[in-house]
N, C-alpha and C. Protein backbone atom coordinates (compact mmCIF):
# COMPACT_ATOMS: atom_id res chain seq x y z
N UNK A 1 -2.39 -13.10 5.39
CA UNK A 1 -1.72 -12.58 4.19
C UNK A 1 -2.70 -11.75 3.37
N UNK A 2 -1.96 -10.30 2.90
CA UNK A 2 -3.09 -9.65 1.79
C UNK A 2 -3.62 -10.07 0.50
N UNK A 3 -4.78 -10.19 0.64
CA UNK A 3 -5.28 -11.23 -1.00
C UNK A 3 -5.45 -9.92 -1.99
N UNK A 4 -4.43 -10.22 -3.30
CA UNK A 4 -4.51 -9.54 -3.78
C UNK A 4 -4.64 -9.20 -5.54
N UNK A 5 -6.24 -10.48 -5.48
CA UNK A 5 -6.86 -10.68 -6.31
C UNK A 5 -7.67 -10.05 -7.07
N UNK A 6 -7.65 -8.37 -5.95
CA UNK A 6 -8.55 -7.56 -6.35
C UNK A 6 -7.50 -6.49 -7.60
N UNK A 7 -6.42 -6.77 -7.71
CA UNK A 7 -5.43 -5.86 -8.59
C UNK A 7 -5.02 -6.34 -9.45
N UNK A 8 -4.80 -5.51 -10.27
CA UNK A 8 -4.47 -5.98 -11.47
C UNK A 8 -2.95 -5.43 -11.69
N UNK A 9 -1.89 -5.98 -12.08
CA UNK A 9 -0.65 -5.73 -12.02
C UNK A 9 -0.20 -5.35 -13.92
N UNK A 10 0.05 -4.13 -14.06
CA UNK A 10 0.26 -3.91 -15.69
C UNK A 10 2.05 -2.95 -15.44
N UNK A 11 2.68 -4.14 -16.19
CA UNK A 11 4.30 -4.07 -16.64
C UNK A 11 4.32 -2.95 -18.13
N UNK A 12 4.80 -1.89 -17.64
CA UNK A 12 5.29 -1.40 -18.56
C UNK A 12 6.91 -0.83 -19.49
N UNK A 13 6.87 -1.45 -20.70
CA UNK A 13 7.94 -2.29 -21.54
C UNK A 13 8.05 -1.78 -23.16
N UNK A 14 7.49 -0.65 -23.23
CA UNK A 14 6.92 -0.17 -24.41
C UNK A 14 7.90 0.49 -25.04
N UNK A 15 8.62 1.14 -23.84
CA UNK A 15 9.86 2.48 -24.47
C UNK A 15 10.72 2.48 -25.59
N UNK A 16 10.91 3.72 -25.85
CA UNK A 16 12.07 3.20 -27.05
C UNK A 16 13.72 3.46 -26.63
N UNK A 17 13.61 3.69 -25.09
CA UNK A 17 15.02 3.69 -24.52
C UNK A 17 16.14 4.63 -25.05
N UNK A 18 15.69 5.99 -25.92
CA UNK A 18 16.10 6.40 -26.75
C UNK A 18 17.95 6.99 -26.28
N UNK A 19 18.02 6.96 -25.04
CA UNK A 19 19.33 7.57 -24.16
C UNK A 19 20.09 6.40 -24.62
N UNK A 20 19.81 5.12 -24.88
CA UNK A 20 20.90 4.26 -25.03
C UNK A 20 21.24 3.98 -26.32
N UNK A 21 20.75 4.82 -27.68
CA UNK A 21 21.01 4.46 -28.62
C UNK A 21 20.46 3.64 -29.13
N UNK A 22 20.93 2.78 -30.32
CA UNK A 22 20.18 1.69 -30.84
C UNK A 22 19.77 0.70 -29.95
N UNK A 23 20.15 0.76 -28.83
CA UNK A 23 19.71 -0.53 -28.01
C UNK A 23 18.61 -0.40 -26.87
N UNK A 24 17.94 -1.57 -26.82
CA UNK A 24 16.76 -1.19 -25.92
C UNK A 24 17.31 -1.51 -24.07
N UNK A 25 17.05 -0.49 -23.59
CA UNK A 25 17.49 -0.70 -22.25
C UNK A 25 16.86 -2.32 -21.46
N UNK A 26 15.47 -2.31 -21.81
CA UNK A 26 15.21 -3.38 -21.13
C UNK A 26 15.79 -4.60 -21.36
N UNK A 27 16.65 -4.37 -22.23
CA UNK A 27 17.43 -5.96 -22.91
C UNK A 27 18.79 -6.18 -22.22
N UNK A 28 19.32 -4.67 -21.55
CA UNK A 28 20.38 -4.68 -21.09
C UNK A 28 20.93 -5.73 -20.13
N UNK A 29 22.26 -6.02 -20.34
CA UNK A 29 22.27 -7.38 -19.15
C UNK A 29 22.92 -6.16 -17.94
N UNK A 30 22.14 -6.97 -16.56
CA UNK A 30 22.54 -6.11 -15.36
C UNK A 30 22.65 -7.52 -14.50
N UNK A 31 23.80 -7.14 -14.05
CA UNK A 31 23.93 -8.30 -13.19
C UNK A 31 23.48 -9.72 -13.43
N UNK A 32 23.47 -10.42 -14.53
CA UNK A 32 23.39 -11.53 -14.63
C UNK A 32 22.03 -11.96 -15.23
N UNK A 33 21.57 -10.85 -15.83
CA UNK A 33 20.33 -11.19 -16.31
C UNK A 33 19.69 -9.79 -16.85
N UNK A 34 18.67 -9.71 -17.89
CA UNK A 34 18.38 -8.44 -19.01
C UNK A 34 17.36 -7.55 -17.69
N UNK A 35 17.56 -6.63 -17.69
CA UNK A 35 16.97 -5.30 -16.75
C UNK A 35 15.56 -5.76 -16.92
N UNK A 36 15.23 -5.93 -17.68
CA UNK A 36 13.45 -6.08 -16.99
C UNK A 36 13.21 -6.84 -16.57
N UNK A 37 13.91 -8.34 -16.45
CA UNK A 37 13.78 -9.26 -15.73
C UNK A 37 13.83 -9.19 -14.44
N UNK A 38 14.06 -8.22 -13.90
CA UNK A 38 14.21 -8.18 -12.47
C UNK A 38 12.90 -7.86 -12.06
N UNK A 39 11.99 -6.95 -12.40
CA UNK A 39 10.71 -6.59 -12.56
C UNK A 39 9.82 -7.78 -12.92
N UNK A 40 9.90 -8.90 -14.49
CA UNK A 40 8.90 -9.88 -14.30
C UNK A 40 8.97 -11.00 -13.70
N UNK A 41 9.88 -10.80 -12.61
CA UNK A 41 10.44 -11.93 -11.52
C UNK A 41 9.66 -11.45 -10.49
N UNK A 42 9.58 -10.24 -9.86
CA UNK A 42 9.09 -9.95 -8.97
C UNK A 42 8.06 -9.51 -8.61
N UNK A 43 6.94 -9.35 -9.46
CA UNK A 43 5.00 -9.59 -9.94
C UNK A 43 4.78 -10.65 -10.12
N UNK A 44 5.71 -11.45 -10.88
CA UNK A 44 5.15 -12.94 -10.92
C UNK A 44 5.05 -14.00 -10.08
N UNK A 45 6.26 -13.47 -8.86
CA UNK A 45 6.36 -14.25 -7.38
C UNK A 45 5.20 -13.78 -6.57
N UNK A 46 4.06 -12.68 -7.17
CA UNK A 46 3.21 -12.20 -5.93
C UNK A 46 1.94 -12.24 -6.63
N UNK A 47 0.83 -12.38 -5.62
CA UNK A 47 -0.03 -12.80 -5.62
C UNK A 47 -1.09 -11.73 -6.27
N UNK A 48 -1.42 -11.58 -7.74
CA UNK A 48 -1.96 -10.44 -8.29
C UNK A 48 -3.33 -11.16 -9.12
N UNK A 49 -4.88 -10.68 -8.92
CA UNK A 49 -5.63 -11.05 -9.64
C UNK A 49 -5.01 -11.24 -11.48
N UNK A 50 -4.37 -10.13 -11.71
CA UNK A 50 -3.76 -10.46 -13.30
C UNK A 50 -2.28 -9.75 -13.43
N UNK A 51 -1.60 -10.10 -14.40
CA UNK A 51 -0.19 -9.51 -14.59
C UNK A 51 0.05 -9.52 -15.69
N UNK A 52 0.09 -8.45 -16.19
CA UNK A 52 -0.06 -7.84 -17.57
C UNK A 52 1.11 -7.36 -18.59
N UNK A 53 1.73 -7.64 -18.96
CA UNK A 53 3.01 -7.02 -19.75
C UNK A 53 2.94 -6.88 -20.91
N UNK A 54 2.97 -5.48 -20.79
CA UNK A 54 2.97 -4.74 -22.14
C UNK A 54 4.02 -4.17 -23.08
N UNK A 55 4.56 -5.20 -23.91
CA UNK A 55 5.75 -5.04 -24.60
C UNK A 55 5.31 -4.15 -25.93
N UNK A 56 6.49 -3.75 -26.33
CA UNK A 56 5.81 -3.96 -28.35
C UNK A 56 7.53 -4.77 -29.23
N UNK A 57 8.47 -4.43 -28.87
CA UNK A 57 9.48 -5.51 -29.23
C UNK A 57 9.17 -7.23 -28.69
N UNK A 58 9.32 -8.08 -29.80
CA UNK A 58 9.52 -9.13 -29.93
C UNK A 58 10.20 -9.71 -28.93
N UNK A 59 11.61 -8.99 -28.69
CA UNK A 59 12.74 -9.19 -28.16
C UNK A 59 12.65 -9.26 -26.35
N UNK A 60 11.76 -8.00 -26.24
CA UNK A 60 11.21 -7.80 -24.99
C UNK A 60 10.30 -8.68 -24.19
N UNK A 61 9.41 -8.65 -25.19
CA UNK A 61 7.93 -9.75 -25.15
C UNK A 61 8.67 -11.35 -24.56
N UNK A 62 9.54 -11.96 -25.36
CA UNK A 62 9.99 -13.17 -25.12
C UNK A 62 10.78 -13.20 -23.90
N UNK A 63 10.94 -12.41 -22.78
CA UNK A 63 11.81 -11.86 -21.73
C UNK A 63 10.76 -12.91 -20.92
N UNK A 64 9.23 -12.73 -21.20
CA UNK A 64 8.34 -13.68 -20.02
C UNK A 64 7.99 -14.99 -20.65
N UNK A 65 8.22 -15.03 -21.72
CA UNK A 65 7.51 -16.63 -21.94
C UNK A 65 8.12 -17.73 -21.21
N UNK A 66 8.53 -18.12 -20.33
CA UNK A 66 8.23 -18.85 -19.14
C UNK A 66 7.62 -18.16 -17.75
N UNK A 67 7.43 -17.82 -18.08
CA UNK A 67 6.49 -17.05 -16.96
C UNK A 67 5.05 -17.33 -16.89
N UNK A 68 4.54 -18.23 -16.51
CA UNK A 68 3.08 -18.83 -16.65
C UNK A 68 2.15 -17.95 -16.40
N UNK A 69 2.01 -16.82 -15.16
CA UNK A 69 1.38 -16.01 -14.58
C UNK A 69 0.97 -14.67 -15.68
N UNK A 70 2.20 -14.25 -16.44
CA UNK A 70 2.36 -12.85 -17.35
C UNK A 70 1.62 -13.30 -18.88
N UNK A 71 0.72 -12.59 -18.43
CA UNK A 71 -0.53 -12.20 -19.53
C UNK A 71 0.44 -11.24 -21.02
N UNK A 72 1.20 -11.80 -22.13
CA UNK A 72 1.47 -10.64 -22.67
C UNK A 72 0.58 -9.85 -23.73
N UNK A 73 0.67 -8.66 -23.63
CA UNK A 73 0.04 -8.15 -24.28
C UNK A 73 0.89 -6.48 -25.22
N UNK A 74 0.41 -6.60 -26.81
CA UNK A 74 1.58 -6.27 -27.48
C UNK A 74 1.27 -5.12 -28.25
N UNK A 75 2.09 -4.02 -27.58
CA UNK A 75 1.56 -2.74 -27.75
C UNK A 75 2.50 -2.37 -29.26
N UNK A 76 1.79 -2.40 -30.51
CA UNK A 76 1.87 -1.87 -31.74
C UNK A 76 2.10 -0.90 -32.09
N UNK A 77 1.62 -0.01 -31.10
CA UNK A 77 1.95 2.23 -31.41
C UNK A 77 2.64 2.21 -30.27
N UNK A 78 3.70 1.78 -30.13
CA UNK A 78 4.71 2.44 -28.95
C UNK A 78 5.39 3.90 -29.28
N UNK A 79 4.78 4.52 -30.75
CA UNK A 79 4.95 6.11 -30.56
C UNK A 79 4.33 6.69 -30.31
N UNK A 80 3.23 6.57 -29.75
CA UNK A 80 2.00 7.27 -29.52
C UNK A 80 2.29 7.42 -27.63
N UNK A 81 3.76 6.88 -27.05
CA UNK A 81 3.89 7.05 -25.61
C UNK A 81 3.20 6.21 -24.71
N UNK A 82 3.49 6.46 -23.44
CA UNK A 82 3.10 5.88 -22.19
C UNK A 82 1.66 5.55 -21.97
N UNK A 83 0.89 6.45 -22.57
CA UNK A 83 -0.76 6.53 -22.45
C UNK A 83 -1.10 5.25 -23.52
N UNK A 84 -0.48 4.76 -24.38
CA UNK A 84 -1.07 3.64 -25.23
C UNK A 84 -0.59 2.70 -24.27
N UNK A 85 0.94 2.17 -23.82
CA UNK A 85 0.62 0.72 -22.47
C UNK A 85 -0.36 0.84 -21.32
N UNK A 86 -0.58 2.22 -21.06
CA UNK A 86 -1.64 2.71 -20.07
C UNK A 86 -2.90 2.06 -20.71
N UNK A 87 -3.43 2.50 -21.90
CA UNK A 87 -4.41 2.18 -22.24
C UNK A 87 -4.34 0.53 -22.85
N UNK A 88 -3.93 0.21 -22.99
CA UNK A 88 -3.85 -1.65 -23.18
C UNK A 88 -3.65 -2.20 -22.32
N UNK A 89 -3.20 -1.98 -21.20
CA UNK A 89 -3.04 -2.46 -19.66
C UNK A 89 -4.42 -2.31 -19.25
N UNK A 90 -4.81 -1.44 -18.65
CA UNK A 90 -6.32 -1.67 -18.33
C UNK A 90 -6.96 -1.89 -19.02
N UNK A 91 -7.33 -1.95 -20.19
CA UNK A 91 -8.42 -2.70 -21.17
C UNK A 91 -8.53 -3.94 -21.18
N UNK A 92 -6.96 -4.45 -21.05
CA UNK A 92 -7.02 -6.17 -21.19
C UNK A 92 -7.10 -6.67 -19.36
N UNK A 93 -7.25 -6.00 -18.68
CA UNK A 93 -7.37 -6.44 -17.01
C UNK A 93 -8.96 -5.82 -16.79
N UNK A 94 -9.58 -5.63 -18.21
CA UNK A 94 -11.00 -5.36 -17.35
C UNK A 94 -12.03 -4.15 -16.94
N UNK A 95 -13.19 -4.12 -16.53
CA UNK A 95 -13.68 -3.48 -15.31
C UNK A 95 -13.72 -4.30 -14.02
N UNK A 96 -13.51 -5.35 -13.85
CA UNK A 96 -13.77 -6.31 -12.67
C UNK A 96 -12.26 -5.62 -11.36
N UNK A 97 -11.06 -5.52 -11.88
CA UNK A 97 -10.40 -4.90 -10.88
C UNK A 97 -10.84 -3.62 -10.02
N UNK A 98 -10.35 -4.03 -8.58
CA UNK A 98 -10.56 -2.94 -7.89
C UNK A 98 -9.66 -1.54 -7.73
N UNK A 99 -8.77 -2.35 -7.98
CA UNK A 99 -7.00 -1.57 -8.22
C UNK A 99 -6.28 -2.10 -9.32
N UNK A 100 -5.29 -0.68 -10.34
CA UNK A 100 -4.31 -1.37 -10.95
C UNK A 100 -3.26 -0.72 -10.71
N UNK A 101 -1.97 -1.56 -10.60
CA UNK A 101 -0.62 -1.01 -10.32
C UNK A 101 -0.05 -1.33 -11.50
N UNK A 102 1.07 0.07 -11.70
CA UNK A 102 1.93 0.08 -12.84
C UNK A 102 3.50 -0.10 -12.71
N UNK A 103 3.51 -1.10 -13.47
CA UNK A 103 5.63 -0.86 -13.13
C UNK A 103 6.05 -0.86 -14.00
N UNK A 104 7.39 0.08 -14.24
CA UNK A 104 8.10 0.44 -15.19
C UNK A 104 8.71 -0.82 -14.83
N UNK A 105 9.67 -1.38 -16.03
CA UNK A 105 10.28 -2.31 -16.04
C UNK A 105 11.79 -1.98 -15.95
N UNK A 106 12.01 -0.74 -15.05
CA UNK A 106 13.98 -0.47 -15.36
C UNK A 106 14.12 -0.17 -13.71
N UNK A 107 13.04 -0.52 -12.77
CA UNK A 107 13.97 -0.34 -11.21
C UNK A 107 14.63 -2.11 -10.55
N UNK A 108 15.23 -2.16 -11.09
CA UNK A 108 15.81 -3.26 -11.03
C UNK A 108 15.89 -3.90 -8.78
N UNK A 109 16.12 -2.65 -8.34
CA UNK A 109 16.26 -2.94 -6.87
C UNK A 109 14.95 -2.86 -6.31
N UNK A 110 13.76 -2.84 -6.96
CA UNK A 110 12.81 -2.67 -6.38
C UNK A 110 12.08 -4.34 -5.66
N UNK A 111 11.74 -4.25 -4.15
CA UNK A 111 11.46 -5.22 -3.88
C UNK A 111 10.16 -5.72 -3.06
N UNK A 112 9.87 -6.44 -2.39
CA UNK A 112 8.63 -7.35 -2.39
C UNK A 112 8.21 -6.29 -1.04
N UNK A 113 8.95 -6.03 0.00
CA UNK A 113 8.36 -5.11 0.72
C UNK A 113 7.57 -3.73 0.49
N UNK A 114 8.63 -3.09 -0.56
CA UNK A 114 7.92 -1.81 -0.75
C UNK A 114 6.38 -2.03 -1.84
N UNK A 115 6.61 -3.17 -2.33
CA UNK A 115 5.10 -3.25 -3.54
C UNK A 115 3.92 -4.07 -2.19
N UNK A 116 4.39 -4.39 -1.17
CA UNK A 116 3.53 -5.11 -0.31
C UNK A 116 2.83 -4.06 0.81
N UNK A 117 4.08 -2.80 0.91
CA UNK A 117 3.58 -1.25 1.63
C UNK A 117 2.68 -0.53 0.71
N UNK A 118 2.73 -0.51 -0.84
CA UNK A 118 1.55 0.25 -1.46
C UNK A 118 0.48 -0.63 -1.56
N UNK A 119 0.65 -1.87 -1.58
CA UNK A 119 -0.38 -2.46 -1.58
C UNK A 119 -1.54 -2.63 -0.57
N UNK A 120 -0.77 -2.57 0.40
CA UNK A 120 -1.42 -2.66 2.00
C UNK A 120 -2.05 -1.15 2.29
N UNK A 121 -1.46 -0.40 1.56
CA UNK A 121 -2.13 1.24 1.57
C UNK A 121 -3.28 1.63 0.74
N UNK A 122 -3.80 0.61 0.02
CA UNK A 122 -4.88 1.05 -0.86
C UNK A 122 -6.36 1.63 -0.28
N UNK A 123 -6.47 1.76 -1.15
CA UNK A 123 -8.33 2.27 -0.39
C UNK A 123 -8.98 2.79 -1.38
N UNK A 124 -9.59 2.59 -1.85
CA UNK A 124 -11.23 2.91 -2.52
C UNK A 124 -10.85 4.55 -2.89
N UNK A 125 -10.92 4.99 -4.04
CA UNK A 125 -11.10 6.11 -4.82
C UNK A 125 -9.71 7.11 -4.50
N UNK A 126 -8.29 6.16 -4.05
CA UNK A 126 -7.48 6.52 -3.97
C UNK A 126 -5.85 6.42 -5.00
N UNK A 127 -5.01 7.22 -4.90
CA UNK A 127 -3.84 6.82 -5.51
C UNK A 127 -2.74 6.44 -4.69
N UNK A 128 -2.10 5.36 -4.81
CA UNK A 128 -0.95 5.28 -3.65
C UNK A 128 0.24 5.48 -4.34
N UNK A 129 1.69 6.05 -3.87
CA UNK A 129 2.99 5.94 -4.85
C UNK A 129 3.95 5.97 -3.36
N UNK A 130 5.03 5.67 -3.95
CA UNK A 130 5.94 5.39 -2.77
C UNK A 130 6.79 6.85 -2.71
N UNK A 131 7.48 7.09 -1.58
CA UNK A 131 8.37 8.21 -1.39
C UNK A 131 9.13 8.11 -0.62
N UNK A 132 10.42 8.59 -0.64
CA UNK A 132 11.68 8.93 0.09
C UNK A 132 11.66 10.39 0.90
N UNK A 133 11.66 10.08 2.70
CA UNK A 133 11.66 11.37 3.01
C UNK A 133 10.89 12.47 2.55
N UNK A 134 9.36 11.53 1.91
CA UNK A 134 8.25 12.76 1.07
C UNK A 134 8.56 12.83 -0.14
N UNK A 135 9.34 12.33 -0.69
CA UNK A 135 9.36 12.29 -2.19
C UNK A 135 9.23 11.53 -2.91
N UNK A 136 8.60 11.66 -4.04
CA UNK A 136 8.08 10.68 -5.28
C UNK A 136 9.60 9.94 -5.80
N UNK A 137 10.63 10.18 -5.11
CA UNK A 137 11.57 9.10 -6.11
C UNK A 137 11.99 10.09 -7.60
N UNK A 138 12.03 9.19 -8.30
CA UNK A 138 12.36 10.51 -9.77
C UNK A 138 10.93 10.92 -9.92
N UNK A 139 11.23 12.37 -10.11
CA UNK A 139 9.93 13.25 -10.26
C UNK A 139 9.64 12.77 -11.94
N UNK A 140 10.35 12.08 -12.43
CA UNK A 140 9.83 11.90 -14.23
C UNK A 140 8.64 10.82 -14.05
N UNK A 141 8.76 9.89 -12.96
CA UNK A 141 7.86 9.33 -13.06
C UNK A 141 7.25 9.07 -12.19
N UNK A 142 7.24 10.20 -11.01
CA UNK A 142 6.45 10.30 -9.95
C UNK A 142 6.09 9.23 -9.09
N UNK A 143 7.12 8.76 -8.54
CA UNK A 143 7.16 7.64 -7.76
C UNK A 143 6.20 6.22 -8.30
N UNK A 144 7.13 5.47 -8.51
CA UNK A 144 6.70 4.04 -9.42
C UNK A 144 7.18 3.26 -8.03
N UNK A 145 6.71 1.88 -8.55
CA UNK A 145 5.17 1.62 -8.94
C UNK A 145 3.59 2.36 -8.57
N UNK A 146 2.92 2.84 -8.90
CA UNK A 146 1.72 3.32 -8.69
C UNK A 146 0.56 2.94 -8.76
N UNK A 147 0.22 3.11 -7.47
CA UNK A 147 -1.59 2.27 -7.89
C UNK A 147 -2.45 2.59 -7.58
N UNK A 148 -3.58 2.78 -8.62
CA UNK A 148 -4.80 3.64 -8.86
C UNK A 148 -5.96 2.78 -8.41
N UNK A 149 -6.69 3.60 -7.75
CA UNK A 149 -8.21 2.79 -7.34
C UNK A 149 -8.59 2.70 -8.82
N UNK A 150 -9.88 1.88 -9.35
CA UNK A 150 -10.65 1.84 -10.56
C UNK A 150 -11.67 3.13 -10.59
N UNK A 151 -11.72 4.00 -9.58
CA UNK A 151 -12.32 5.10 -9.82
C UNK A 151 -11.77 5.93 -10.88
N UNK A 152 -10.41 5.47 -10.67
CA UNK A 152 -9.60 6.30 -11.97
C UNK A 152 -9.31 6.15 -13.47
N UNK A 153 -10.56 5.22 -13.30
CA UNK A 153 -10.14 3.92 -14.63
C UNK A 153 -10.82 4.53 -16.04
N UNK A 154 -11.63 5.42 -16.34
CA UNK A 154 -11.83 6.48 -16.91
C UNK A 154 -10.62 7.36 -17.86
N UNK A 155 -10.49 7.73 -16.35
CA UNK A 155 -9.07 9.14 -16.66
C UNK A 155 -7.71 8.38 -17.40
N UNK A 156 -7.55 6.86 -16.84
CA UNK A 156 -6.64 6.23 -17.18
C UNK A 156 -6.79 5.50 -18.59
N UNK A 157 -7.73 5.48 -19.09
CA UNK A 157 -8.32 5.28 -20.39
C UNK A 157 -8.10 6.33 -21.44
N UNK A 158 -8.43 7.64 -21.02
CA UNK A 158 -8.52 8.66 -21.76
C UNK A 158 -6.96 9.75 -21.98
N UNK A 159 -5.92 8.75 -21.39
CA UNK A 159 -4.69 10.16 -21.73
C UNK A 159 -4.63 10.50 -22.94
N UNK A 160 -4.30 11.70 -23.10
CA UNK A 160 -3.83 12.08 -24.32
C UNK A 160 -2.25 11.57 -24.77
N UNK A 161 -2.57 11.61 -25.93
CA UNK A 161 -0.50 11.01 -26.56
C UNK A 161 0.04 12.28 -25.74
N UNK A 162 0.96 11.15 -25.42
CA UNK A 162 2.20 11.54 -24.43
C UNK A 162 2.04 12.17 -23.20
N UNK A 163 1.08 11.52 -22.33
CA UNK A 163 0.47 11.82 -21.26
C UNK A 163 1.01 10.71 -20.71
N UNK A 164 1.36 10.19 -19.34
CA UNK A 164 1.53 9.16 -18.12
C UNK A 164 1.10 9.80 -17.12
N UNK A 165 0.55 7.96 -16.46
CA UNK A 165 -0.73 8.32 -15.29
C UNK A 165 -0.41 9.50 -14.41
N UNK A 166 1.08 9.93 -14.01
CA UNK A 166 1.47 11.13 -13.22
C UNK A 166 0.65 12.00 -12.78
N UNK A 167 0.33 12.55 -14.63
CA UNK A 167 -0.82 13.89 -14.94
C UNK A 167 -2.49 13.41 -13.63
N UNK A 168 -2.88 11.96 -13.59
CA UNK A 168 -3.82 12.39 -12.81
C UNK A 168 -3.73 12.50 -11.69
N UNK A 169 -2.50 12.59 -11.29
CA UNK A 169 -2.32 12.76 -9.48
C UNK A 169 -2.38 14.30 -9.26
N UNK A 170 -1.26 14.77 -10.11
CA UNK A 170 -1.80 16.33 -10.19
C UNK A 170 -2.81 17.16 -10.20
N UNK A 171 -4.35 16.09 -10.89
CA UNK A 171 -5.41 16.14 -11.25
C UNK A 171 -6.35 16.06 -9.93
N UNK A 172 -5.47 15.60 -9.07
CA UNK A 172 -6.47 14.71 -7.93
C UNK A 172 -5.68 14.72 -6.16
N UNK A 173 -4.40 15.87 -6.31
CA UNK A 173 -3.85 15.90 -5.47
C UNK A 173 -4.31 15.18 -3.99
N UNK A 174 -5.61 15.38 -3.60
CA UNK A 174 -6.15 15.25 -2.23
C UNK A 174 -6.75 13.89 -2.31
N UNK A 175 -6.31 12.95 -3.46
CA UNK A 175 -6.74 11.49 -3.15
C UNK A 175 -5.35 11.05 -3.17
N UNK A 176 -3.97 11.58 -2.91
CA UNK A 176 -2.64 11.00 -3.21
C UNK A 176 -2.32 10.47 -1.62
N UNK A 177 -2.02 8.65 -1.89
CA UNK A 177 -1.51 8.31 -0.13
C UNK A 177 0.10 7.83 -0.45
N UNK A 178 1.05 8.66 0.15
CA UNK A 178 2.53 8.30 -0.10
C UNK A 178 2.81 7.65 1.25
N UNK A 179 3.67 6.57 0.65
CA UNK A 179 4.08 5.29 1.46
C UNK A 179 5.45 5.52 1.42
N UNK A 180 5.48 5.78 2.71
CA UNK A 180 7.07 6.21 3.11
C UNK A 180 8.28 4.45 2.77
N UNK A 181 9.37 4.98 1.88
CA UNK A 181 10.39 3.45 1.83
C UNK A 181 11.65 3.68 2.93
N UNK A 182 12.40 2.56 3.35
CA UNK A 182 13.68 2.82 4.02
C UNK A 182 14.74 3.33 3.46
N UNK A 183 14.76 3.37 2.36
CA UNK A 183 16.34 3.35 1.01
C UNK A 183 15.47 3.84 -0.15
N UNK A 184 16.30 4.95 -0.73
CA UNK A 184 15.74 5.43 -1.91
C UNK A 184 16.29 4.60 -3.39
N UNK A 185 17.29 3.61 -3.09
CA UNK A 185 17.70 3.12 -3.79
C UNK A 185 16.38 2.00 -4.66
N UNK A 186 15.24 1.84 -3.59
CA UNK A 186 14.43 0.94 -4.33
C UNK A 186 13.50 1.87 -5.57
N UNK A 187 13.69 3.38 -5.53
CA UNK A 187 12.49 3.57 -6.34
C UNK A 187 13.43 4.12 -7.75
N UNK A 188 14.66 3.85 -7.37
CA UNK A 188 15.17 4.68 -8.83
C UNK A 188 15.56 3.53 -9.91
N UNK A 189 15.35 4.74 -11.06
CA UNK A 189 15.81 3.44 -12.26
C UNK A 189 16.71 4.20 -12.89
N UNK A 190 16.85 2.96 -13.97
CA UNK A 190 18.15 3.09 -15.17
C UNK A 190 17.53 3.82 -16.13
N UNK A 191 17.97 4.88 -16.12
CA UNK A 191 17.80 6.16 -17.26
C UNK A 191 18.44 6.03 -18.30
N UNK A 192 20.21 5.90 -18.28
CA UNK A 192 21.00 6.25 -19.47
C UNK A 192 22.37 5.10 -18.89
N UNK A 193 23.23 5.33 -20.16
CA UNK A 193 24.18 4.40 -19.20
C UNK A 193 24.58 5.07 -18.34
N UNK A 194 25.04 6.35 -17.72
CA UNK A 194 25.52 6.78 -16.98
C UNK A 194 24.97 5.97 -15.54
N UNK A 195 23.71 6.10 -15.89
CA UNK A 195 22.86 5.42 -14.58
C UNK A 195 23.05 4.16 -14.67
N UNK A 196 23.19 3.42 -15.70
CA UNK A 196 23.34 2.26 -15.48
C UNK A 196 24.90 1.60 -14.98
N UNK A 197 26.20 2.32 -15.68
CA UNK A 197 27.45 2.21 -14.56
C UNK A 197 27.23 2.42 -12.99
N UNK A 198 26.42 3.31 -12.57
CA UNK A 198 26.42 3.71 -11.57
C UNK A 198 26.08 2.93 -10.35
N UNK A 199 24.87 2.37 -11.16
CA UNK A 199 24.06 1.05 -10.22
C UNK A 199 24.68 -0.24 -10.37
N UNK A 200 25.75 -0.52 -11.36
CA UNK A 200 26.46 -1.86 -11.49
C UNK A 200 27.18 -1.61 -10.38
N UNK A 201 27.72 -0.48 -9.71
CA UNK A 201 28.57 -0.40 -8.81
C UNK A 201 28.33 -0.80 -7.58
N UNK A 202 26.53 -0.32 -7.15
CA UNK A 202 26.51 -0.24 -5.82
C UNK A 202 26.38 -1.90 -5.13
């Protein structure tokens, strides 16, 4: 089995979900339980040196407290964008990781195989992301979950507001390893409700 003590696993939970109105998407009930729960169910069943969740709602945050494994940690400037859970995710996991992977908390179908194919793809001063038929999945967030060697741990420190890790793949094209999935259904998420009727269906 892959030991995978050397990664650090950082949940990101920060958004302000702004497509759904006053309400925060990750709270949404989907199938029998609030949308990000599907996400801190399925890092917390796997074997990760740390697991990190980076909320800044209250509401959100309390989504893991039974969750023994999920480190929370409580992002205060959730207007300052993606680059502040970026940057509190790796700060609180360290320099000691070798790798950190990021998950948005809204792909609800995402499962233990495809995070066990990027994982098994890592390598030293590399980026891994998953793809469909060569593609990143939604280009907004460039194929999620993603995981960065600590070579990148620098660059991933330093985004500018309103920067996500994306920008350093672009940065670094010729260290990018895409991990082909069976079903594109595992890398997409809930955007708006539209997307979210859509996926209650399938």
């Amino acid at each position: 089995m892959l030991n995978n003590s050397d990664v650090s696993a950082i949940l990101m939970a920060s958004g302000f979900s702004r497509r759904f109105g006053e309400q925060n998407k990750l709270l949404l009930p989907f199938r029998g339980k609030a949308l990000a729960r599907y996400t801190l169910e399925l890092v917390s069943g796997m074997d990760f040196g740390k697991i990190l969740f980076v909320a800044a709602s209250d509401e959100v945050a309390a989504l893991a407290a039974d969750l023994n494994k999920v480190k929370l940690i409580k992002n205060t400037a959730p207007e300052k964008g993606r680059q502040e859970s970026v940057r509190l995710g790796v700060q609180a996991a360290g320099a000691s990781p070798a790798y950190y992977i990021f998950f948005p908390c809204d792909q609800p179908f995402l499962d233990v195989l495809t995070v066990q194919r990027i994982l098994e793809a890592r390598r030293p001063g590399h980026i891994v992301e998953p793809r469909f038929k060569g593609r990143p999945g939604n280009l907004s967030c460039r194929g999620s979950p993603s995981l960065f060697s600590a070579a990148f741990r620098e660059e991933l420190l330093s985004l500018n507001e309103g920067e996500a890790p994306g920008i350093i793949k672009t940065r670094h094209p010729g260290s990018l390893i895409g991990v082909e999935v069976d079903n594109s259904i595992v890398l997409e998420d809930i955007d708006d409700e539209e997307g979210l009727k859509k996926h209650l269906q399938i």
